[in-house]
C-alpha atoms as a PDB file:
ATOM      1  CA  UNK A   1    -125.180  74.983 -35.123  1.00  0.00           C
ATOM      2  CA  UNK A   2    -122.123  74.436 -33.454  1.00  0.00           C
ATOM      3  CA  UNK A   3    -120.594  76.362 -30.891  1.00  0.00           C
ATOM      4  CA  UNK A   4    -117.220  78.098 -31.232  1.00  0.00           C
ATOM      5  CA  UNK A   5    -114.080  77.317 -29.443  1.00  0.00           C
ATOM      6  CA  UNK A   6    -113.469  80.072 -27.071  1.00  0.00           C
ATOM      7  CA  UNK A   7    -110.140  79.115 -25.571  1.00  0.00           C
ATOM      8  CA  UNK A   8    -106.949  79.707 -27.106  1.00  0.00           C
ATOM      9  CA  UNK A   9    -104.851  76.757 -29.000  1.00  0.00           C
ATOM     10  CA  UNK A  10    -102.922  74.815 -26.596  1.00  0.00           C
ATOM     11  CA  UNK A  11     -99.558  75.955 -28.314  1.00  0.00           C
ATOM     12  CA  UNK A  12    -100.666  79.801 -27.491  1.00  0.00           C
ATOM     13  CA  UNK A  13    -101.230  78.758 -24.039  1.00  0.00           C
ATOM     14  CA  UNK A  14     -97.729  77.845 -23.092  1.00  0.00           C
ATOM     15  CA  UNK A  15     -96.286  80.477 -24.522  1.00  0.00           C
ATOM     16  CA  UNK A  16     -95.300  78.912 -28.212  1.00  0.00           C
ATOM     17  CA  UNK A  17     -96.431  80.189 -31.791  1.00  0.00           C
ATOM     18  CA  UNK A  18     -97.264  77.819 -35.063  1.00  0.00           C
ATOM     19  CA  UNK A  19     -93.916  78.334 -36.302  1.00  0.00           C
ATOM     20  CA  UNK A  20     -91.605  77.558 -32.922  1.00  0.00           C
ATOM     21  CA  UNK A  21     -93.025  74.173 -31.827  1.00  0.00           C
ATOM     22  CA  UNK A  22     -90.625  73.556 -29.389  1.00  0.00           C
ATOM     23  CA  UNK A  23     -91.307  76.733 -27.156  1.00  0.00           C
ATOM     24  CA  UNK A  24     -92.875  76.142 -23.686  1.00  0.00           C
ATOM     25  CA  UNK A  25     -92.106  71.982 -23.831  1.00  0.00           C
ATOM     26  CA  UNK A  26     -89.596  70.723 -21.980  1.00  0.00           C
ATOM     27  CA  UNK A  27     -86.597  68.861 -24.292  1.00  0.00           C
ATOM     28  CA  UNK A  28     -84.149  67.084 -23.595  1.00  0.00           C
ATOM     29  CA  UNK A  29     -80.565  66.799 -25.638  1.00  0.00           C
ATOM     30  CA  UNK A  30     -79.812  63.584 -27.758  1.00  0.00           C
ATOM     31  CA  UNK A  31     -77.050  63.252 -25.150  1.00  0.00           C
ATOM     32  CA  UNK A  32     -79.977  63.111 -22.153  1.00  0.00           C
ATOM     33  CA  UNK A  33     -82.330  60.920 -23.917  1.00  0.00           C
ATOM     34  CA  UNK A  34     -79.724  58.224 -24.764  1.00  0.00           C
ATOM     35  CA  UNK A  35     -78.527  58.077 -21.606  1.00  0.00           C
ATOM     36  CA  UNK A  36     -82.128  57.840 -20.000  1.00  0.00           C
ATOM     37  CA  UNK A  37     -82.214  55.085 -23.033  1.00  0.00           C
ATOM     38  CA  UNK A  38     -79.345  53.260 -21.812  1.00  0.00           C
ATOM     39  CA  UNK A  39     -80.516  53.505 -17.789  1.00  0.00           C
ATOM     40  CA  UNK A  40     -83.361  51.934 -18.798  1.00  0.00           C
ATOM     41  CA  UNK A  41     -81.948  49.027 -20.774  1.00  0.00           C
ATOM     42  CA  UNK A  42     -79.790  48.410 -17.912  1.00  0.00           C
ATOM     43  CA  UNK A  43     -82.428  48.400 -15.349  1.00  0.00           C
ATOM     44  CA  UNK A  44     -84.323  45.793 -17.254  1.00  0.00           C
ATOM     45  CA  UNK A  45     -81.138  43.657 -17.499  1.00  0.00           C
ATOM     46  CA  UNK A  46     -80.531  44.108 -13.711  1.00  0.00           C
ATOM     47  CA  UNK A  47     -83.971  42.748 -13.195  1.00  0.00           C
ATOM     48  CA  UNK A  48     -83.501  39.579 -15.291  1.00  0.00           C
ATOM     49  CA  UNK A  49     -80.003  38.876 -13.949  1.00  0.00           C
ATOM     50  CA  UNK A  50     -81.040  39.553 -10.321  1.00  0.00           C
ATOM     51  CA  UNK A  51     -83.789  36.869 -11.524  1.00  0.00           C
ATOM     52  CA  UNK A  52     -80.923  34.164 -12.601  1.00  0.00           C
ATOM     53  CA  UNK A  53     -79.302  34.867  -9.399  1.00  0.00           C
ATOM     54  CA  UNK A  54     -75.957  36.307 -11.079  1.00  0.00           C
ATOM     55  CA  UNK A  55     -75.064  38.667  -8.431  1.00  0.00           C
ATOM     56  CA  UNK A  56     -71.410  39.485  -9.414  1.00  0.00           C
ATOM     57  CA  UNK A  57     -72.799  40.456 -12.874  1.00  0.00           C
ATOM     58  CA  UNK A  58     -75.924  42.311 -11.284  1.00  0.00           C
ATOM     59  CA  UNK A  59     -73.781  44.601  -9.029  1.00  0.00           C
ATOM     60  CA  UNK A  60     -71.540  45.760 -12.057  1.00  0.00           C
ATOM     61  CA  UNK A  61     -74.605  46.361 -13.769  1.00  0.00           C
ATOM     62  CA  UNK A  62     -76.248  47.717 -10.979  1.00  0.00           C
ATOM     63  CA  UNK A  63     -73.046  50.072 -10.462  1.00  0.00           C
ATOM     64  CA  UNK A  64     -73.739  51.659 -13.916  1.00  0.00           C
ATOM     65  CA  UNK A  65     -77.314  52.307 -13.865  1.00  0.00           C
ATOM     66  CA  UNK A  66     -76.604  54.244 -10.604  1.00  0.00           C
ATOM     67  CA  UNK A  67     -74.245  56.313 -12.628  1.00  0.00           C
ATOM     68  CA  UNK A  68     -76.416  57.191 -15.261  1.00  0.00           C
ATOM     69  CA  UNK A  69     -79.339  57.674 -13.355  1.00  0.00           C
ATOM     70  CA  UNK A  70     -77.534  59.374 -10.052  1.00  0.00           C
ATOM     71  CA  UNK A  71     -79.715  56.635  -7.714  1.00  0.00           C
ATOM     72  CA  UNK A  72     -79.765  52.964  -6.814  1.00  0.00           C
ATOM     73  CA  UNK A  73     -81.933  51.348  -9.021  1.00  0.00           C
ATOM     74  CA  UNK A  74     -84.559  48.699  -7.415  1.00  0.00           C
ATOM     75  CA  UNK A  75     -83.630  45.416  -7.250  1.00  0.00           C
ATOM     76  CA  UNK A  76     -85.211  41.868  -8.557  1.00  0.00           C
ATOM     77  CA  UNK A  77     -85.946  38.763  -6.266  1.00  0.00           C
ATOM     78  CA  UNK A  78     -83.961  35.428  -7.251  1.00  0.00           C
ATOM     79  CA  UNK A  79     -86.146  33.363  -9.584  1.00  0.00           C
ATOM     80  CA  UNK A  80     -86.954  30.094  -9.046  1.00  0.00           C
ATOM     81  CA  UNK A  81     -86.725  29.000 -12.088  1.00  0.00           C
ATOM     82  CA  UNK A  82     -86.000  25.062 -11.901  1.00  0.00           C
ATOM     83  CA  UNK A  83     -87.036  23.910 -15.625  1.00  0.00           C
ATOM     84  CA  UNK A  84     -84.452  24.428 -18.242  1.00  0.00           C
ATOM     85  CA  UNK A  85     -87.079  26.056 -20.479  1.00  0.00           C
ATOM     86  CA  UNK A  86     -87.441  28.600 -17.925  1.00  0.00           C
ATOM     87  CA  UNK A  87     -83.833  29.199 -17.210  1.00  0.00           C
ATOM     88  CA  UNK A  88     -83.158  29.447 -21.590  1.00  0.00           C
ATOM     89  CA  UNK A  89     -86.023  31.926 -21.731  1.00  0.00           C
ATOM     90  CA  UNK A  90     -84.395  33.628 -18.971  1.00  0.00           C
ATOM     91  CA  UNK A  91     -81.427  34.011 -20.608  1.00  0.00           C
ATOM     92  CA  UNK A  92     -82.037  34.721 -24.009  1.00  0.00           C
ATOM     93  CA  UNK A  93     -84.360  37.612 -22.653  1.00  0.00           C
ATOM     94  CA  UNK A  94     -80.163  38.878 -20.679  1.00  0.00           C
ATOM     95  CA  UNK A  95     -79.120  38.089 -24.295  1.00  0.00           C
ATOM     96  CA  UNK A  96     -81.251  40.230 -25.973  1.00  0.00           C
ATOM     97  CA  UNK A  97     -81.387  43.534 -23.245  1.00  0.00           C
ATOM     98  CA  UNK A  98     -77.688  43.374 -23.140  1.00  0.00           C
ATOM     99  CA  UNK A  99     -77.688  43.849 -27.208  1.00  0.00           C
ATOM    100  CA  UNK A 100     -80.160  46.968 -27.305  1.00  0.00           C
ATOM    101  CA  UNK A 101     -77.517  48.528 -24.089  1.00  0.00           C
ATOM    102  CA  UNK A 102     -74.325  47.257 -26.364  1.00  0.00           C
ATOM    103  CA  UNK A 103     -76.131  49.227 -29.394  1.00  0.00           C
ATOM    104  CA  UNK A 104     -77.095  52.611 -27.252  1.00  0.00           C
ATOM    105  CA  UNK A 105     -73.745  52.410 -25.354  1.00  0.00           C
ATOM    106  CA  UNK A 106     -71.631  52.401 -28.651  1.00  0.00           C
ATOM    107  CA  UNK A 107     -73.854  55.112 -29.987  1.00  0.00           C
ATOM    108  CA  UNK A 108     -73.510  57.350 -26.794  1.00  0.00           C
ATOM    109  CA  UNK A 109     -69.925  56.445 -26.772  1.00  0.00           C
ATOM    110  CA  UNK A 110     -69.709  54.605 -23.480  1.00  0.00           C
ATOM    111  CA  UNK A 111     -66.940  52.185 -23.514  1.00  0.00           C
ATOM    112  CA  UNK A 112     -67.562  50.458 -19.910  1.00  0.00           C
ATOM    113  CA  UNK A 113     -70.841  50.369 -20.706  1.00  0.00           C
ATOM    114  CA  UNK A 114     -70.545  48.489 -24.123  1.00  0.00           C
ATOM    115  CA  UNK A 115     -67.654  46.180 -22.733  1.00  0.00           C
ATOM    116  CA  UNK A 116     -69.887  45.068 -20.007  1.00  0.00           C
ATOM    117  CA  UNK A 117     -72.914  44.770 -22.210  1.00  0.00           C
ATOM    118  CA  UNK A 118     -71.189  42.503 -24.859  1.00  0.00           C
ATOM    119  CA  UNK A 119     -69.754  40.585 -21.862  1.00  0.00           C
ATOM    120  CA  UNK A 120     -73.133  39.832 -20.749  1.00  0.00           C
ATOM    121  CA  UNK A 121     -74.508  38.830 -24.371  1.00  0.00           C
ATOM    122  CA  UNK A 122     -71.311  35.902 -24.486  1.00  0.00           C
ATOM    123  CA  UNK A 123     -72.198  34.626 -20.856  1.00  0.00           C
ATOM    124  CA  UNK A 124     -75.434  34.509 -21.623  1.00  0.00           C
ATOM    125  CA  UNK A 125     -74.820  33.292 -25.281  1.00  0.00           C
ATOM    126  CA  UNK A 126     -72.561  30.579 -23.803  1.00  0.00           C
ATOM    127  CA  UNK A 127     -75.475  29.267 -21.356  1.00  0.00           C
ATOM    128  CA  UNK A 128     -77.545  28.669 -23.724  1.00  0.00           C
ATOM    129  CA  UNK A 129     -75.225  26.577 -25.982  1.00  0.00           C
ATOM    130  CA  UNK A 130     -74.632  24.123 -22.905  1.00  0.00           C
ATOM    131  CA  UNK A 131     -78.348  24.319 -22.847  1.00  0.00           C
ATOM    132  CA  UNK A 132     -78.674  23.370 -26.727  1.00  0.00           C
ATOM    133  CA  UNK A 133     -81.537  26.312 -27.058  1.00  0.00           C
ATOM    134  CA  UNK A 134     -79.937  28.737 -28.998  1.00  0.00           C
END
């Protein structure tokens, strides 16, 4: 009725058995992944804070994603954000990107890293109180 599968399983083909599931894929340590982790929390707070136009902020930040990921990382325009909404969304959006980097940093160990990221969650905490939107 039906015809049978002729090919071998997919974790025959690169080179694995049933029992070893992690032969033939590519892994990475816990080391690796948190630091590709981190990278990327700090890219998307670069973006944002190239967005509020903080450049003495974004080129610290900048500084450490280039460590972690061994290039430049790409660069936001300036917002212009005029409204006030705009600007609080803006920063509780820094806020909460610099929290998830201050969590993987201390978990990974990275003292700059978590110094600069709970820097960033006060500046950005104490914007929005002047605002009155936190």
């Amino acid at each position: 009725m039906y015809e049978p599968i002729r090919t071998k399983p997919v974790v025959h083909r690169v080179g694995g058995h049933h029992s070893d599931g992690r032969a033939g894929y590519p892994h990475s340590s816990r080391a690796e992944a948190l630091d590709t982790q981190l990278a990327g929390h700090l890219a998307a707070l670069l973006a944002v804070t190239d967005e509020l136009g903080l450049d003495g902020a974004a080129a610290r930040i900048a500084a450490q994603v280039t460590r972690l990921r061994g290039a430049e990382p790409a660069r936001a325009a300036r917002a212009e954000v005029a409204d006030p909404a705009g600007l609080a969304a803006l920063h509780r959006r820094a806020h909460d990107l610099a929290g998830r980097a201050l969590v993987v940093a201390a978990s990974r160990a990275d003292t700059t890293v978590a110094i600069l990221a709970a820097e960033r969650m006060d500046a950005h905490a104490a914007e929005l109180n002047l605002a009155g939107s936190h």
